[in-house]
Every structure is written in structure tokens, then in C-alpha cells.
N, C-alpha and C. Protein backbone atom coordinates (compact mmCIF):
# COMPACT_ATOMS: atom_id res chain seq x y z
N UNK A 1 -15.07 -34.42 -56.14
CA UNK A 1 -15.66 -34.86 -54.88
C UNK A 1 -16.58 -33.76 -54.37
N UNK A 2 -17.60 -33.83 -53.87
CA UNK A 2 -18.69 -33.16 -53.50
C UNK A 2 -18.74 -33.15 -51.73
N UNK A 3 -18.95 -32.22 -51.98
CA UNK A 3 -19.11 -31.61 -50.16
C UNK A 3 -19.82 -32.92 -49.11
N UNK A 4 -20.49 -33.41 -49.76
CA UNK A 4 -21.35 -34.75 -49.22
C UNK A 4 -20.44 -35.45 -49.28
N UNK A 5 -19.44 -35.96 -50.02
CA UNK A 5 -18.71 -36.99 -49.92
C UNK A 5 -17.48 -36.80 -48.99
N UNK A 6 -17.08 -35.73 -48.53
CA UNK A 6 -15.78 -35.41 -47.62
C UNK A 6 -16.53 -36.00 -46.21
N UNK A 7 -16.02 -36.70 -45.65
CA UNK A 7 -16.00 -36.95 -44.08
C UNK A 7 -15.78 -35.48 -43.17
N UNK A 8 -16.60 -35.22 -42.30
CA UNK A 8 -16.12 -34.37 -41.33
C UNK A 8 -15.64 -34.40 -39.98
N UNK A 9 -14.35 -33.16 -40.32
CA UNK A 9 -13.56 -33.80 -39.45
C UNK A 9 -13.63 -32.77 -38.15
N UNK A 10 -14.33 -32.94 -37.01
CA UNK A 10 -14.50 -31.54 -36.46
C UNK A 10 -13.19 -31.11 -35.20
N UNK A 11 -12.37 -32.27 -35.32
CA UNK A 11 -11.02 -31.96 -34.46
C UNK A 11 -10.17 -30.95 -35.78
N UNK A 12 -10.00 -30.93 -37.00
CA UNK A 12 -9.56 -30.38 -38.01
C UNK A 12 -10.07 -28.76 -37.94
N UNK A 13 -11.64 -28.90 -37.98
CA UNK A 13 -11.99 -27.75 -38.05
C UNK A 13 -11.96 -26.69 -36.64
N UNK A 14 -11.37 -27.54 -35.63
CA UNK A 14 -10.88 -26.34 -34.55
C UNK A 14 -9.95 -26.28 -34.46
N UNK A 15 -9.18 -27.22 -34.88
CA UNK A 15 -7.66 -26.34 -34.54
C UNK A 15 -6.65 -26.12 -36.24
N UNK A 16 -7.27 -26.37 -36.81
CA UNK A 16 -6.43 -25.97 -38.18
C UNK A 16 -6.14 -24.26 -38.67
N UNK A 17 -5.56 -24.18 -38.88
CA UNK A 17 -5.13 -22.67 -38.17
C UNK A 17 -5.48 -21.66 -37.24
N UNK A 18 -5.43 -22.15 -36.46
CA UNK A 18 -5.59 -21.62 -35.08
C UNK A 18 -4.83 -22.44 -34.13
N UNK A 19 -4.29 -23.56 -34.05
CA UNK A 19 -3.87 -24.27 -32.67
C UNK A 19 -2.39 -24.97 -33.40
N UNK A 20 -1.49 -25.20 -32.83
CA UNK A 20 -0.40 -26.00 -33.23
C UNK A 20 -0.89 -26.72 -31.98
N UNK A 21 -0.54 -28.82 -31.97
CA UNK A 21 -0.36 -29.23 -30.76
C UNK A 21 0.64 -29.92 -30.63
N UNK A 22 0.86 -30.26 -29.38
CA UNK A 22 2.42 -30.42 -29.37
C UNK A 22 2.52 -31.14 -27.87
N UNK A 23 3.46 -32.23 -27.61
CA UNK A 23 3.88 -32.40 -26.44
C UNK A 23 5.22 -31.90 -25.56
N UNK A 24 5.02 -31.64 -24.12
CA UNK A 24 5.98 -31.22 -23.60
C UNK A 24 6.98 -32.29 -23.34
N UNK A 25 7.95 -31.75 -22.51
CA UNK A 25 9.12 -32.77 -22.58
C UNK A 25 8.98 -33.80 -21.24
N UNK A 26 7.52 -33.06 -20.56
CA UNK A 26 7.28 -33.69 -19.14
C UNK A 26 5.81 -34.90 -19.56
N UNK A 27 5.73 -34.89 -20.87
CA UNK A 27 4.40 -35.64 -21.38
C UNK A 27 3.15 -34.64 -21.14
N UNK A 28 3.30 -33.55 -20.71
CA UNK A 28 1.86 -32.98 -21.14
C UNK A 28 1.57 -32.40 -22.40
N UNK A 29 0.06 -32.63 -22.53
CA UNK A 29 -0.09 -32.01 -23.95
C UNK A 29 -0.38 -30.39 -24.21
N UNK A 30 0.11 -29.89 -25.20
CA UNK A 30 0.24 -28.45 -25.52
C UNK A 30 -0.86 -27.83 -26.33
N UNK A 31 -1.05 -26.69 -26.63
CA UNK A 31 -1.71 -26.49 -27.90
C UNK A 31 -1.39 -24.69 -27.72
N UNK A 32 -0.65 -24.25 -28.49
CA UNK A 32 -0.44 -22.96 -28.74
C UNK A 32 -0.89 -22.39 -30.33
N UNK A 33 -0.62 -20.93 -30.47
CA UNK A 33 -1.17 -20.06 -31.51
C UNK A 33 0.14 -20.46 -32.45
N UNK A 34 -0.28 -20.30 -33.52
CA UNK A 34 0.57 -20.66 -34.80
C UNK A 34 1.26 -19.73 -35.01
N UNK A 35 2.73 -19.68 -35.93
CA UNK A 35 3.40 -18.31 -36.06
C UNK A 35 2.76 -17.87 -37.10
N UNK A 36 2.74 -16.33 -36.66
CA UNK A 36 1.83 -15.30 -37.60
C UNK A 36 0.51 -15.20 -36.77
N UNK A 37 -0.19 -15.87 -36.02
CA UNK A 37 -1.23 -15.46 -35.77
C UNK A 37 -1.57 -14.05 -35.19
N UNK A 38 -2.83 -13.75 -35.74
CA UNK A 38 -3.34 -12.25 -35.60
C UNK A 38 -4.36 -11.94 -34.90
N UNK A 39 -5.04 -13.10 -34.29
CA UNK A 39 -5.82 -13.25 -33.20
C UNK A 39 -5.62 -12.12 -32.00
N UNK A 40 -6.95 -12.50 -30.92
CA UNK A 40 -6.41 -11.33 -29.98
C UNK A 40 -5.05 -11.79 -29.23
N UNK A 41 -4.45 -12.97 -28.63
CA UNK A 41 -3.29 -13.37 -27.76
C UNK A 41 -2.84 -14.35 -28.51
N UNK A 42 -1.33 -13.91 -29.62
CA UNK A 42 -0.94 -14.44 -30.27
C UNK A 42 0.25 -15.55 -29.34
N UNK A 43 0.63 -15.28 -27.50
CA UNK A 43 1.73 -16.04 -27.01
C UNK A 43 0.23 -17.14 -25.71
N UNK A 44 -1.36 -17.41 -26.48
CA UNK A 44 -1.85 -17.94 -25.61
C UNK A 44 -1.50 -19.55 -26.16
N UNK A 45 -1.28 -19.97 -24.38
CA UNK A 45 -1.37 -21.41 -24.85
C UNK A 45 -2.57 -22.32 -23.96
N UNK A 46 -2.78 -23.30 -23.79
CA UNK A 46 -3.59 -24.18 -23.06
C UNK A 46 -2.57 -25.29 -23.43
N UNK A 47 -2.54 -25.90 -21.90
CA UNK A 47 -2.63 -27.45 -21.87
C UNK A 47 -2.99 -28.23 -21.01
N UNK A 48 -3.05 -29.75 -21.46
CA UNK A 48 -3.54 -30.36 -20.16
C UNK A 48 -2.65 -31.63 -19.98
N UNK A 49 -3.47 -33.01 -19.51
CA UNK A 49 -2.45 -33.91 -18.66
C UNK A 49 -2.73 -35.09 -20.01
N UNK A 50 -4.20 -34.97 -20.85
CA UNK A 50 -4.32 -36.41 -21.96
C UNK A 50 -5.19 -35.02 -23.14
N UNK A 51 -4.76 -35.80 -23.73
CA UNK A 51 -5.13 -35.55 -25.57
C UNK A 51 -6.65 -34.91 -25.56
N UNK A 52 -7.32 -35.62 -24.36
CA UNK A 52 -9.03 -35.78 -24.76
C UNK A 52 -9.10 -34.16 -23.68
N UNK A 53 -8.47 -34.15 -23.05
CA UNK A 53 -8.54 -32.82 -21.72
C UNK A 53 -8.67 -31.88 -22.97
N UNK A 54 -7.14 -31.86 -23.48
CA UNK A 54 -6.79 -30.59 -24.14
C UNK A 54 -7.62 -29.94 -25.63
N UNK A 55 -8.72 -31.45 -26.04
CA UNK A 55 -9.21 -30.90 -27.04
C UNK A 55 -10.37 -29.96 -26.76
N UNK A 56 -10.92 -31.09 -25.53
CA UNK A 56 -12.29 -30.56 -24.59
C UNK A 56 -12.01 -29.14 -24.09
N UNK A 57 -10.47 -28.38 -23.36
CA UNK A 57 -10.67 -26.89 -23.20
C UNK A 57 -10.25 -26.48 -24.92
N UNK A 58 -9.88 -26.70 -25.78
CA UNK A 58 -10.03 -25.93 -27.14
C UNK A 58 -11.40 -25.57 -27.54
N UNK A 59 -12.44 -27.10 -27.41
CA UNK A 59 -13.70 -26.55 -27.87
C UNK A 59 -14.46 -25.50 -27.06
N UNK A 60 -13.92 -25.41 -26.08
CA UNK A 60 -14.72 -24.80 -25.20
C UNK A 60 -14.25 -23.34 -25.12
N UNK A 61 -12.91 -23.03 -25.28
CA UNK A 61 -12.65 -21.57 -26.25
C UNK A 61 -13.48 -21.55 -27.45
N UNK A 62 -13.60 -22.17 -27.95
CA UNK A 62 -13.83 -22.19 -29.05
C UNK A 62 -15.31 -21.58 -28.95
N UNK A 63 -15.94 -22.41 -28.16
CA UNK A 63 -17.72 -21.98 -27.92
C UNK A 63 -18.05 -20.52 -27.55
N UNK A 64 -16.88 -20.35 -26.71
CA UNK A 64 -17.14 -18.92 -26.11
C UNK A 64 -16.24 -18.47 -26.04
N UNK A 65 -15.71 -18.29 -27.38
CA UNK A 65 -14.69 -16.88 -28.21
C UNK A 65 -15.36 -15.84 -28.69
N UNK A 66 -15.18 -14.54 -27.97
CA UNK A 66 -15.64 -13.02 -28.13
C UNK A 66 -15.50 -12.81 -29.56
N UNK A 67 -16.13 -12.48 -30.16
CA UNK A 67 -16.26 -11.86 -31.59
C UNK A 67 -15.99 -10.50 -31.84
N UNK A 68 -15.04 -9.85 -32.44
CA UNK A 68 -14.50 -8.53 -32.24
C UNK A 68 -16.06 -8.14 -33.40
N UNK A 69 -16.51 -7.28 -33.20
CA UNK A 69 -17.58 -6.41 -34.22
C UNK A 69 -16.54 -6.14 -35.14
């Protein structure tokens, strides 16, 4: 299969190692650092109140995540 033929998946490519998600026991949605991560804040989490909140603040870490030199 050729790079052209894979579908892209761009919810995959932000949180696949980098985000576990997860719901709380109160129905909100979660998204914390995976075990092992080596990132700068390995106990950061985000969440919000629906699925679409919590992806929308991931990408948006995501956009404007500091780049260590």
C-alpha cells in the first residue's frame, strides 16, 4: 500500500502517542500524557464537557507547542 492510498487520519496524528483519552466518572471527557512520556509535563491533562471541545483544545496545544532547540 502506498502512502497515497492510506486515508488520513488527522485525529490519529495528534493524539497517538502523545494523548490517552478517556472519560470521567462524571461524563467529562479526558485526555492525559501516556505512561512513559518524556515530554515537558508528563502529569498534564486537559478536559472538557463533549468529544469535539476536547479535541479542539488538543489541536490547539498542538499549534502552539514550544519547541525545545
Amino acid at each position: 500500500m502506498t502512502r497515497a492510498d492510506k486515508s488520513h487520519d488527522p485525529i490519529g496524528d495528534l493524539i497517538t502517542g502523545k494523548w490517552v483519552l478517556s472519560l470521567t466518572g462524571e461524563g467529562r471527557f479526558i485526555a492525559y500524557r501516556p505512561f512513559g512520556w518524556t515530554g515537558p509535563d508528563p502529569h498534564e491533562q486537559v478536559t472538557a464537557e463533549t468529544r469535539e471541545a476536547l479535541l479542539s483544545k488538543l489541536r490547539y496545544l498542538d499549534r502552539h507547542a514550544v519547541n525545545d532547540p
